[in-house]
PDB file of N, CA and C in Angstrom:
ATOM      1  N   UNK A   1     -23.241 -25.441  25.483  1.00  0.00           N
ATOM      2  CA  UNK A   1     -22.383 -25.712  26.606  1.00  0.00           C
ATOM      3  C   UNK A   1     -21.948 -24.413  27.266  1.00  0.00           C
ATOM      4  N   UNK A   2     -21.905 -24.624  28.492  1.00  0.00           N
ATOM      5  CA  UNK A   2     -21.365 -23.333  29.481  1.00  0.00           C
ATOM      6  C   UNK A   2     -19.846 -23.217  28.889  1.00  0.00           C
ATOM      7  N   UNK A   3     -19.432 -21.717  28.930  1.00  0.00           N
ATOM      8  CA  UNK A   3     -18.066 -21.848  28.240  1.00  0.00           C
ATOM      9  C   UNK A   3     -17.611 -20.609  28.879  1.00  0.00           C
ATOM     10  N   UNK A   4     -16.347 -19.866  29.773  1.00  0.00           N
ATOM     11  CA  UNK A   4     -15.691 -18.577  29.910  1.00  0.00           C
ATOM     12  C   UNK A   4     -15.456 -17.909  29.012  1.00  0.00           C
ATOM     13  N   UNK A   5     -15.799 -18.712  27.638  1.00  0.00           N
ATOM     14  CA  UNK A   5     -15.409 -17.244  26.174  1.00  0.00           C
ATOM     15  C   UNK A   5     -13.955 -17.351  26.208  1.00  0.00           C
ATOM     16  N   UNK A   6     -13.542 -15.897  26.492  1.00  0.00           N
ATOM     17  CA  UNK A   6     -12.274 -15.426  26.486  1.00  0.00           C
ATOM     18  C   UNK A   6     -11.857 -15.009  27.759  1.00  0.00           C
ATOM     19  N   UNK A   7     -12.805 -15.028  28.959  1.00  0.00           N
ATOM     20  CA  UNK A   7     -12.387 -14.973  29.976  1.00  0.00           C
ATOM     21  C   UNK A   7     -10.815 -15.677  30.336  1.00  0.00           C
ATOM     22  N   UNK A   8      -9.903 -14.974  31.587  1.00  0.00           N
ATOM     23  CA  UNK A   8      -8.620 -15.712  31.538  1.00  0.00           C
ATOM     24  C   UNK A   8      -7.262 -15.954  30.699  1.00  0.00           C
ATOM     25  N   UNK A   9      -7.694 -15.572  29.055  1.00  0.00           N
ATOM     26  CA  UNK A   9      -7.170 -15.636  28.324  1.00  0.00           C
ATOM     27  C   UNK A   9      -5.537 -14.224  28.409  1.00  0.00           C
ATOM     28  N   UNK A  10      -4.496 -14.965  28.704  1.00  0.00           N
ATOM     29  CA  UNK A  10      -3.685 -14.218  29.174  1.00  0.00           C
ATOM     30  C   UNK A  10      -2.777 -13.032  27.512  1.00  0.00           C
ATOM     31  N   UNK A  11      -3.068 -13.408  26.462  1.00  0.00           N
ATOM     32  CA  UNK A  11      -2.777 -12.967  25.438  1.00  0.00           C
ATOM     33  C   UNK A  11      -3.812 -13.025  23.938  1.00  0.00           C
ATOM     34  N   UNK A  12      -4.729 -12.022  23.643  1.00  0.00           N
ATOM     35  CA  UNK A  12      -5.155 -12.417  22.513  1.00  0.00           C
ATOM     36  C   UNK A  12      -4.968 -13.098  21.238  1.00  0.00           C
ATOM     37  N   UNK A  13      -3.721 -12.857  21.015  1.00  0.00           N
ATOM     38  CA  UNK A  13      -3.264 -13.587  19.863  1.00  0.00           C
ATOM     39  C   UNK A  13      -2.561 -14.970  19.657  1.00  0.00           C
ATOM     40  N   UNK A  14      -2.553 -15.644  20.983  1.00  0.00           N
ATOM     41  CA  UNK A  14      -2.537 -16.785  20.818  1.00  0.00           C
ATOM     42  C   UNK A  14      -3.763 -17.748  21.130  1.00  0.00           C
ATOM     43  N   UNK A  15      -3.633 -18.882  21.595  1.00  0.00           N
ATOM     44  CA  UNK A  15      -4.599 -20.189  21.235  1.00  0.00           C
ATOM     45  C   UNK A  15      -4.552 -20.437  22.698  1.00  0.00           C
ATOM     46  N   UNK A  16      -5.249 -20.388  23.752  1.00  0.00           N
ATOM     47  CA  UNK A  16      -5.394 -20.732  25.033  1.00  0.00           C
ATOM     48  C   UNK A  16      -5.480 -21.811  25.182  1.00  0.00           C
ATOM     49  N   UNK A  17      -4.502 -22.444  26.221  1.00  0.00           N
ATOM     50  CA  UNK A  17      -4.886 -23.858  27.046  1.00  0.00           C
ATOM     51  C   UNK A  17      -5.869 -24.439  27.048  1.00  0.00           C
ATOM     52  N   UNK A  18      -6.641 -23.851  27.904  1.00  0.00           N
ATOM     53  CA  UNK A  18      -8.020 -24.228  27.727  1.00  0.00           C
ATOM     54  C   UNK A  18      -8.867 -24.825  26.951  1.00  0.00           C
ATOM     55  N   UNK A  19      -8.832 -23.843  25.583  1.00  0.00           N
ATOM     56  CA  UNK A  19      -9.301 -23.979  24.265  1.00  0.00           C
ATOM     57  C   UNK A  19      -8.528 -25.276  23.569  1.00  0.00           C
ATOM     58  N   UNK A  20      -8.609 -26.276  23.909  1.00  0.00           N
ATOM     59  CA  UNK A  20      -7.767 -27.382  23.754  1.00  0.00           C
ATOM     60  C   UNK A  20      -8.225 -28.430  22.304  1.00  0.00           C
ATOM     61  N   UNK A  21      -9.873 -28.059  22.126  1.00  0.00           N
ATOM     62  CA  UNK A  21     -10.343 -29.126  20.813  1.00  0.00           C
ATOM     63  C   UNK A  21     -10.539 -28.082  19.585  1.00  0.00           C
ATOM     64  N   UNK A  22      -9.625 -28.412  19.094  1.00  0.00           N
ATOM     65  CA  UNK A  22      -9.678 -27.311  17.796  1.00  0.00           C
ATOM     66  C   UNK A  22      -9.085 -28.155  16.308  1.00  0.00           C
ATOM     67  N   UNK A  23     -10.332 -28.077  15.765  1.00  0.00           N
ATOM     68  CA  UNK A  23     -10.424 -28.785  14.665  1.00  0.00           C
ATOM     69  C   UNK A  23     -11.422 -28.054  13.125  1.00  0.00           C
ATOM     70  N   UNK A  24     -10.448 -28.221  12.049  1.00  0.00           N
ATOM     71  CA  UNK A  24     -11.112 -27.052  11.289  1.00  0.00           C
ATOM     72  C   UNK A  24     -10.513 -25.540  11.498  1.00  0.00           C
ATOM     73  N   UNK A  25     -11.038 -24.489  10.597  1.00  0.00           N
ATOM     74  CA  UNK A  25     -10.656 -23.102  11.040  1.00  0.00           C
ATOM     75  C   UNK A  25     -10.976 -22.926  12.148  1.00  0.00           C
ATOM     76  N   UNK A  26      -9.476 -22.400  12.884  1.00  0.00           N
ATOM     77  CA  UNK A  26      -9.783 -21.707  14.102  1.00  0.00           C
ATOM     78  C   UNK A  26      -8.963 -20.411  14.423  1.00  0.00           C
ATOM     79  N   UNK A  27      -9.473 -19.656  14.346  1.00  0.00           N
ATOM     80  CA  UNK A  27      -9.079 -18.126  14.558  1.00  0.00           C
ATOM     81  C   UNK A  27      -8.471 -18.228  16.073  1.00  0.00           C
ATOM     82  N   UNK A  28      -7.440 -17.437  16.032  1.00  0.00           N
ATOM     83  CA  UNK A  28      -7.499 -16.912  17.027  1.00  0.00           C
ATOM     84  C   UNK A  28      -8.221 -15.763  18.223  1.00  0.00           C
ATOM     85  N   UNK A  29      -8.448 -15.510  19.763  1.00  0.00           N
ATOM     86  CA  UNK A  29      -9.743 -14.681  19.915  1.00  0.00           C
ATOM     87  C   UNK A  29      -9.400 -13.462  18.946  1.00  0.00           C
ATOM     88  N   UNK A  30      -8.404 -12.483  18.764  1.00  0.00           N
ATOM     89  CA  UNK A  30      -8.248 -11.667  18.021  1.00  0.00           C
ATOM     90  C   UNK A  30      -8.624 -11.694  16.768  1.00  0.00           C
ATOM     91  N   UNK A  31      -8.466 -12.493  15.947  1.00  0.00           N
ATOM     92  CA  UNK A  31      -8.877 -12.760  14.968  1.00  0.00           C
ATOM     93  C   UNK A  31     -10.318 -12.808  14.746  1.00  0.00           C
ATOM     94  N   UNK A  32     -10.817 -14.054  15.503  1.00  0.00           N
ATOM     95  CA  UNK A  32     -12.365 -14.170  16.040  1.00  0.00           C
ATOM     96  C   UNK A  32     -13.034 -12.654  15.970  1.00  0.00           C
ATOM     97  N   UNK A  33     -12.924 -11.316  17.115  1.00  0.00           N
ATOM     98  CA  UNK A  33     -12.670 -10.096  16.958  1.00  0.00           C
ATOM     99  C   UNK A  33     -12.574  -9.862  15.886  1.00  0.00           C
ATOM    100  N   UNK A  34     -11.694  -9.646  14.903  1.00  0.00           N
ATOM    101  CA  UNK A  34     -11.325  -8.704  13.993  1.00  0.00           C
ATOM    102  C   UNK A  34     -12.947  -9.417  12.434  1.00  0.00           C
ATOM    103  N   UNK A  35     -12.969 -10.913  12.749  1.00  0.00           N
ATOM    104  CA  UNK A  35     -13.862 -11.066  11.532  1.00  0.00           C
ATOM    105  C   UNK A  35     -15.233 -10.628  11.899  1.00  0.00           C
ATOM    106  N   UNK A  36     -15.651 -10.633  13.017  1.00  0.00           N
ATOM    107  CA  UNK A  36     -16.707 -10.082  13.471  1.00  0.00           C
ATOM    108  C   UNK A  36     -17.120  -8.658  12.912  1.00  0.00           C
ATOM    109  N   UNK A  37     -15.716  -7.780  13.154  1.00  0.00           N
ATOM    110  CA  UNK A  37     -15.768  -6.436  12.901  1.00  0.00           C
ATOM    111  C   UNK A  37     -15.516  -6.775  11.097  1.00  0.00           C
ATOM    112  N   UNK A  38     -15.927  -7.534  10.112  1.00  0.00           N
ATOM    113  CA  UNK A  38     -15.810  -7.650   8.914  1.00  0.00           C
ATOM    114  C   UNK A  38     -14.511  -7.450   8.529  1.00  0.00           C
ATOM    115  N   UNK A  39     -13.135  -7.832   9.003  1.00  0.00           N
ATOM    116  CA  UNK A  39     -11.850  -8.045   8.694  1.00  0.00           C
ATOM    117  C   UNK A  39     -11.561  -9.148   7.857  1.00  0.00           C
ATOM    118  N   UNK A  40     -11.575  -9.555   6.891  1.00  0.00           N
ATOM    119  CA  UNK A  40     -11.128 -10.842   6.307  1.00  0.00           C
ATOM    120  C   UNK A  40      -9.737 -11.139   7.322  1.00  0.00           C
ATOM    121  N   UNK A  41      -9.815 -12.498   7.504  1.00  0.00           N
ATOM    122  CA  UNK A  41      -8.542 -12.966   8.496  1.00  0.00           C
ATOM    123  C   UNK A  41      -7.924 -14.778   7.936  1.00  0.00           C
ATOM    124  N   UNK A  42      -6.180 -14.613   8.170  1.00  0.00           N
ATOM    125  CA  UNK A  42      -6.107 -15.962   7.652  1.00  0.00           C
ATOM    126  C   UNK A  42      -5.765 -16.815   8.625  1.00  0.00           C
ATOM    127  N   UNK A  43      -6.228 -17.889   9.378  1.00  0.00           N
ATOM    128  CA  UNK A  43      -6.741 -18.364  10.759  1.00  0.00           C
ATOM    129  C   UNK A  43      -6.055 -20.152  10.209  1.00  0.00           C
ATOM    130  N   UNK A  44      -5.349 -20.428  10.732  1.00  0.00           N
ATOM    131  CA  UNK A  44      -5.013 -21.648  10.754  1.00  0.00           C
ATOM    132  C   UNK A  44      -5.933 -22.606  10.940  1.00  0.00           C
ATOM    133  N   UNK A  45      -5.683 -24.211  10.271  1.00  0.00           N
ATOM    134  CA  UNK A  45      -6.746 -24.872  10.060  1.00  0.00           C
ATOM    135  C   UNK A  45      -6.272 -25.899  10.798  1.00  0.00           C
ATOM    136  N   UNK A  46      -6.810 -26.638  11.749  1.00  0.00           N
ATOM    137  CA  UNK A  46      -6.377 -28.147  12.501  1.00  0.00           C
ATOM    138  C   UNK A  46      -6.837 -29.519  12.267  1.00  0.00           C
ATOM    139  N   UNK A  47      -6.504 -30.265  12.245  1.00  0.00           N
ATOM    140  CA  UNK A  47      -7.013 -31.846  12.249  1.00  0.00           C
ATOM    141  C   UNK A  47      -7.268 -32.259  13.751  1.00  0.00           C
ATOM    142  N   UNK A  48      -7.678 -33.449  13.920  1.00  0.00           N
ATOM    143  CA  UNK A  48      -7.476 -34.211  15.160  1.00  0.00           C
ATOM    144  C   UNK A  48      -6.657 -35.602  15.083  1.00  0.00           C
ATOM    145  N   UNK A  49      -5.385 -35.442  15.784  1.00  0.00           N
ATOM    146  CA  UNK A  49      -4.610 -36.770  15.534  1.00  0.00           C
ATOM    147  C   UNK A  49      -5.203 -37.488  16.094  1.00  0.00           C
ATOM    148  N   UNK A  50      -4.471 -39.117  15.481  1.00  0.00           N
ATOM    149  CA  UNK A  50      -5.019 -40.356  16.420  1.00  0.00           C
ATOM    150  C   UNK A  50      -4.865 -40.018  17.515  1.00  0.00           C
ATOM    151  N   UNK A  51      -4.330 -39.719  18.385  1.00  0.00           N
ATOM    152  CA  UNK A  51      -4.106 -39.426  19.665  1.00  0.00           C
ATOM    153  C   UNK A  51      -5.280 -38.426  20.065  1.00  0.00           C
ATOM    154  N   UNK A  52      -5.780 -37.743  19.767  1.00  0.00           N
ATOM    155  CA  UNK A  52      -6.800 -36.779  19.599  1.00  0.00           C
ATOM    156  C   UNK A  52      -6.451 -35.270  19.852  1.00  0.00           C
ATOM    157  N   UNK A  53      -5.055 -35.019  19.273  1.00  0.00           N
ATOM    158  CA  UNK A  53      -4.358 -33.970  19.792  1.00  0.00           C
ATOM    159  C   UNK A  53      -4.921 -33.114  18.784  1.00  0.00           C
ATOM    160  N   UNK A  54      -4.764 -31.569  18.704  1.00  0.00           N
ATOM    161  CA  UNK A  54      -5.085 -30.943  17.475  1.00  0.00           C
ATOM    162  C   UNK A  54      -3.532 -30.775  16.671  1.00  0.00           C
ATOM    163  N   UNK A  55      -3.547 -30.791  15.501  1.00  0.00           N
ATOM    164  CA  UNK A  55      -2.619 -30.647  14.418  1.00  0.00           C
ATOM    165  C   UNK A  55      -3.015 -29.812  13.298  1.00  0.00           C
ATOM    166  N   UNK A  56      -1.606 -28.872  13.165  1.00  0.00           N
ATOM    167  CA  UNK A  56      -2.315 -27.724  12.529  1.00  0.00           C
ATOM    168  C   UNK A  56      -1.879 -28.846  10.799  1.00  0.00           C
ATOM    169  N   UNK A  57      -3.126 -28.347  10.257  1.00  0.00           N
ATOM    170  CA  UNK A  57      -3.002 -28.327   8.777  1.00  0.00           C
ATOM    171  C   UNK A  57      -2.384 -27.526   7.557  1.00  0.00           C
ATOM    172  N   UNK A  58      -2.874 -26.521   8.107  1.00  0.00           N
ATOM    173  CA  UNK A  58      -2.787 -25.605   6.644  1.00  0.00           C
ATOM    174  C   UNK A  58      -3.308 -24.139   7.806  1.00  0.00           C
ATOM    175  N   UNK A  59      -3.523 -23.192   6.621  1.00  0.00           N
ATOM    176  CA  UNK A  59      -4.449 -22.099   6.693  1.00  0.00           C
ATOM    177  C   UNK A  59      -5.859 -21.939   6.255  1.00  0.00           C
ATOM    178  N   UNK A  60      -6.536 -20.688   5.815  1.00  0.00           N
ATOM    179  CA  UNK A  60      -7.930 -20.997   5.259  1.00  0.00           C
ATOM    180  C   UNK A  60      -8.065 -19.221   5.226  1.00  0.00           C
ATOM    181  N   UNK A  61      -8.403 -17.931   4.274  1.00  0.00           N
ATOM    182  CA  UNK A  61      -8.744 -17.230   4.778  1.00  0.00           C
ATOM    183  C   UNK A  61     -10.201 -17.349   4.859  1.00  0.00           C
ATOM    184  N   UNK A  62     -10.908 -16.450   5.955  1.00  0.00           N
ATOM    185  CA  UNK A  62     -12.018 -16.513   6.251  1.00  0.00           C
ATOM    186  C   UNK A  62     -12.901 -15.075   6.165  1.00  0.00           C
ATOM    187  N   UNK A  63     -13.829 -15.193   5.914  1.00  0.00           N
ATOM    188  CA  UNK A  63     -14.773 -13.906   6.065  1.00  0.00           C
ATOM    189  C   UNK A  63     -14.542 -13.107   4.641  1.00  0.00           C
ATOM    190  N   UNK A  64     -14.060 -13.790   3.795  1.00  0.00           N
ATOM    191  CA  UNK A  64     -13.094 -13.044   2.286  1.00  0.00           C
ATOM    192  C   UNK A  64     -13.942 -11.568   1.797  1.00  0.00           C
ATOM    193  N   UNK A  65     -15.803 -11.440   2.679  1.00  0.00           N
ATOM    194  CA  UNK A  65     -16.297 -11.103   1.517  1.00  0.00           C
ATOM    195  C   UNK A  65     -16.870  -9.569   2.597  1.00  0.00           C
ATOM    196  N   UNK A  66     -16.060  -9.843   4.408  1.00  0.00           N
ATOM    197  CA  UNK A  66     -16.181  -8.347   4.737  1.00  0.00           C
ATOM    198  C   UNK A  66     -16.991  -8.295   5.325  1.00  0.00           C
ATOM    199  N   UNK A  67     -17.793  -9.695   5.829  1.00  0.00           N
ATOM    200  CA  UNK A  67     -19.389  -9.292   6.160  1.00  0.00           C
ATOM    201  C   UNK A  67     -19.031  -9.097   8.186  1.00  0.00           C
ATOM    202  N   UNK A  68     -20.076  -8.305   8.213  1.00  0.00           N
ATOM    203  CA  UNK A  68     -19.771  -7.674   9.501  1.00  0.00           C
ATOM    204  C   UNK A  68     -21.029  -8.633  10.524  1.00  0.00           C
ATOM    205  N   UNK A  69     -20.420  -8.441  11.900  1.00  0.00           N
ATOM    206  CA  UNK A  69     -21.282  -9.135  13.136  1.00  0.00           C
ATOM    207  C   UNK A  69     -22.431  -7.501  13.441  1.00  0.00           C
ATOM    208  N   UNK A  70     -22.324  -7.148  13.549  1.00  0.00           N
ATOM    209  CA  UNK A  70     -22.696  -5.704  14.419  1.00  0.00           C
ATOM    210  C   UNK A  70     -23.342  -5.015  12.782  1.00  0.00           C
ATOM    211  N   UNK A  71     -24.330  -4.388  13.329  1.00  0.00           N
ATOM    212  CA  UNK A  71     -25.296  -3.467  12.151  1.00  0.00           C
ATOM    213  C   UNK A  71     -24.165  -2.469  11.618  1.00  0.00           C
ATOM    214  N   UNK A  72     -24.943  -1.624  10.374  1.00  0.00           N
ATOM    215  CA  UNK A  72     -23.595  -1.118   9.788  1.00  0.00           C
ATOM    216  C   UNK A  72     -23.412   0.109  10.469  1.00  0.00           C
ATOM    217  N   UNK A  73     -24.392   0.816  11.017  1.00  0.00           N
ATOM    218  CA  UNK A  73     -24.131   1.917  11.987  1.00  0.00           C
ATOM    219  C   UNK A  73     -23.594   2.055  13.117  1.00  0.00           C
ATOM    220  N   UNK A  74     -23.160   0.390  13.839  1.00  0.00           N
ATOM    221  CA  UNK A  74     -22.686   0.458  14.993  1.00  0.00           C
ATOM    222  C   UNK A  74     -21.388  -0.029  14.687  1.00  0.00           C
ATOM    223  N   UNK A  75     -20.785  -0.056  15.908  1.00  0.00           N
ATOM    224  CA  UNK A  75     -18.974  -0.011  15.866  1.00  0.00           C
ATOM    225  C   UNK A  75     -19.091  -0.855  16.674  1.00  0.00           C
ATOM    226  N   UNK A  76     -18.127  -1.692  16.602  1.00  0.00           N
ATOM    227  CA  UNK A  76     -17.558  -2.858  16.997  1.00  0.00           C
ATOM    228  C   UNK A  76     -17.669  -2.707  18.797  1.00  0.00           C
ATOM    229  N   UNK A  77     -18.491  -3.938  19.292  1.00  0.00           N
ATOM    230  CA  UNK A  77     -19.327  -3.562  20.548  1.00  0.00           C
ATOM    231  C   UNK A  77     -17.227  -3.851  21.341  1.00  0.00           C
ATOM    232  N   UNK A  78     -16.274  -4.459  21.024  1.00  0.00           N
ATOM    233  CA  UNK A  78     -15.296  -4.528  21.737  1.00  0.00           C
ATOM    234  C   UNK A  78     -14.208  -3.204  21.408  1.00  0.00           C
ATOM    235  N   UNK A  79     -14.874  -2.366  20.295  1.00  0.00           N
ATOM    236  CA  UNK A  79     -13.635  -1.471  20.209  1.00  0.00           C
ATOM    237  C   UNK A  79     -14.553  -0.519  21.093  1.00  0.00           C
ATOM    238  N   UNK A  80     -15.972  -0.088  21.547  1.00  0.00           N
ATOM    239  CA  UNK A  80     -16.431   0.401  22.397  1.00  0.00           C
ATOM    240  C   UNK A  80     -16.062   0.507  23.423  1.00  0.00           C
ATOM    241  N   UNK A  81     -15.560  -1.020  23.517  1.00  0.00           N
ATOM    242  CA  UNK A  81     -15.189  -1.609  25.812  1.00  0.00           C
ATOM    243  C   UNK A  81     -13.917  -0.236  25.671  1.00  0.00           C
ATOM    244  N   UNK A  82     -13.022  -0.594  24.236  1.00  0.00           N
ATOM    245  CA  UNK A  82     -11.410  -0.193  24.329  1.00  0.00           C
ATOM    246  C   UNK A  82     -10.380  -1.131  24.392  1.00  0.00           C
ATOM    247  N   UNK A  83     -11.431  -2.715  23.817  1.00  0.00           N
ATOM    248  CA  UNK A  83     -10.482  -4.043  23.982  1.00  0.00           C
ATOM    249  C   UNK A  83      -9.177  -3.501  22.796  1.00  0.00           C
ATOM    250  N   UNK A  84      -9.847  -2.464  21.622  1.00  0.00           N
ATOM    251  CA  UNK A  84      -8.929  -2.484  20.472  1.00  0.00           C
ATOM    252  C   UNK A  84      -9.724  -1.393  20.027  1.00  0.00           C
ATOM    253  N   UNK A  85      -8.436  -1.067  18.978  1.00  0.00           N
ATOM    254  CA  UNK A  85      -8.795   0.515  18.484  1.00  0.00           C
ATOM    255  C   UNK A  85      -9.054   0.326  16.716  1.00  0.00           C
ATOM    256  N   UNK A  86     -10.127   0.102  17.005  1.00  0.00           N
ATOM    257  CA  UNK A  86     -10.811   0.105  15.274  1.00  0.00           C
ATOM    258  C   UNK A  86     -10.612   0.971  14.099  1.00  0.00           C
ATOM    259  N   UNK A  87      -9.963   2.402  14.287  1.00  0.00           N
ATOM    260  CA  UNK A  87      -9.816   3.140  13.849  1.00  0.00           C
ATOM    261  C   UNK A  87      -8.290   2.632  13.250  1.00  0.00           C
ATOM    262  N   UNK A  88      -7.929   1.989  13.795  1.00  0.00           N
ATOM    263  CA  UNK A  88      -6.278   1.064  13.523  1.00  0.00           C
ATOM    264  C   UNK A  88      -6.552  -0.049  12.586  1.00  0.00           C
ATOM    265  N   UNK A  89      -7.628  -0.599  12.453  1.00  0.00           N
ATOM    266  CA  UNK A  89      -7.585  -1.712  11.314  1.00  0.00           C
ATOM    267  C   UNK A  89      -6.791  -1.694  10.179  1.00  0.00           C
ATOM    268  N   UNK A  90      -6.155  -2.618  10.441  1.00  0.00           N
ATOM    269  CA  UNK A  90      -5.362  -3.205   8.678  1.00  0.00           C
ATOM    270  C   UNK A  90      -5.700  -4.604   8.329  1.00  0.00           C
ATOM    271  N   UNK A  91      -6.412  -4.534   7.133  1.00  0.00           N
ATOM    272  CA  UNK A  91      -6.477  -5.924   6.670  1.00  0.00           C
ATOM    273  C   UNK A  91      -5.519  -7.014   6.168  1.00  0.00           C
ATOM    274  N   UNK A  92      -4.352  -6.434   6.396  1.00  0.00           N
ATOM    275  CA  UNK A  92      -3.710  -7.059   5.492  1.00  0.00           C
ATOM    276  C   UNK A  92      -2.325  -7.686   6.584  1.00  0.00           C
ATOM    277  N   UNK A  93      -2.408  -6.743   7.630  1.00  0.00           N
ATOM    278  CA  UNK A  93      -1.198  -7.435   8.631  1.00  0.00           C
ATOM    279  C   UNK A  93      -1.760  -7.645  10.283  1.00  0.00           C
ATOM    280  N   UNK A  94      -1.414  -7.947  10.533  1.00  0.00           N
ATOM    281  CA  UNK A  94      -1.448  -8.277  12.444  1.00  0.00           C
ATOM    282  C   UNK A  94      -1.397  -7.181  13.272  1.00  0.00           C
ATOM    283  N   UNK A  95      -1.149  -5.692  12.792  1.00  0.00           N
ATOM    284  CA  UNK A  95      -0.329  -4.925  13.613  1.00  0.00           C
ATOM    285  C   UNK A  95      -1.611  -3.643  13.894  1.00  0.00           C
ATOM    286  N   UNK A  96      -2.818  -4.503  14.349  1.00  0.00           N
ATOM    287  CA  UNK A  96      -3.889  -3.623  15.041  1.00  0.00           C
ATOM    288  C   UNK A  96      -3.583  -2.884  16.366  1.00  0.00           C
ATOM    289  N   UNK A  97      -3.789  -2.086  16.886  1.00  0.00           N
ATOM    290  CA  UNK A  97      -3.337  -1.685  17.764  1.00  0.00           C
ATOM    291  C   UNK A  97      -4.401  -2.727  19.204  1.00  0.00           C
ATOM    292  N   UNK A  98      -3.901  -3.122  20.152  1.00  0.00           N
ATOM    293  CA  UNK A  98      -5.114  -3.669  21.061  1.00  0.00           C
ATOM    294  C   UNK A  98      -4.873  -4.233  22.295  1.00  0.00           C
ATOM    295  N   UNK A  99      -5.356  -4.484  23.646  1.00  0.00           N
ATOM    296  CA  UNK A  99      -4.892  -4.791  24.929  1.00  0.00           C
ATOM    297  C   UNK A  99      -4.785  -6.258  24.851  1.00  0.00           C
ATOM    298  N   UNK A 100      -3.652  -7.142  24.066  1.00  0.00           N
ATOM    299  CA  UNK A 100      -3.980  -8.239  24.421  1.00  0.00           C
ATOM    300  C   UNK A 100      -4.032  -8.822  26.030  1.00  0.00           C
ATOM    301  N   UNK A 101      -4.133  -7.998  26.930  1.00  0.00           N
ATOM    302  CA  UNK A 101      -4.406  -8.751  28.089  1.00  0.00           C
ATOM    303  C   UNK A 101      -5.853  -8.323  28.940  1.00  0.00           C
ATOM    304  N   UNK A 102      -6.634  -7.836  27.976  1.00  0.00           N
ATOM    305  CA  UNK A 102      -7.687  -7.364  28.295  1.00  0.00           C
ATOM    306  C   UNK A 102      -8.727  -8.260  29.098  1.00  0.00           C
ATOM    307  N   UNK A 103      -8.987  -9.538  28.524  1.00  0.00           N
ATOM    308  CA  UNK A 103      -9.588 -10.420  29.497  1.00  0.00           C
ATOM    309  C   UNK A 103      -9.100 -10.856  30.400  1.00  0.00           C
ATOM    310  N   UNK A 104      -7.700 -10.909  30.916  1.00  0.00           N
ATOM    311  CA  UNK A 104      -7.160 -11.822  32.486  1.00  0.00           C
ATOM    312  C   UNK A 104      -7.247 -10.993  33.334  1.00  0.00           C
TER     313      UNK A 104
END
């Protein structure tokens, strides 16, 4: 399906309007980001109510084991753009350094 990605998205670290059917782990785009770059991340988990709304469940961590999107010689094709500063990674808290308004 045709999709804007993250286009529009006025804050990385939250869950966009848009992005409205979310069921199962769903990262946030930052998050999304950070497991790519082999970050283990703990990404809230949703149901679909009768109504067909999403409802968060639980959590889930994901990626536990580090594995990276990008070869091991290359660097994270978004800390390249300057969406986020990779050299800032912490696995363990939220407090990456990064433009959450980089896509709007």
């Amino acid at each position: 399906e045709v999709s804007p990605g993250f286009l529009g998205i006025r804050d990385l670290r939250r869950f966009h309007a848009k992005h409205v059917y979310r069921c199962g782990p769903s990262p946030t785009p930052i998050q999304a980001i950070k497991l790519a770059a082999g970050m283990p991340q703990k990404c809230a988990v949703f149901r679909t109510s009768c109504a067909g709304l999403p409802v968060r469940c639980g959590a889930r961590l994901l990626n536990e084991s580090g594995v990276r999107a990008w070869k091991s010689s290359a660097r994270c094709v978004w800390a390249a753009h300057g969406l986020w500063d990779d050299g800032s990674m912490n696995r363990t808290t939220d407090d990456t350094k990064f433009d959450a308004n980089y896509f709007e």
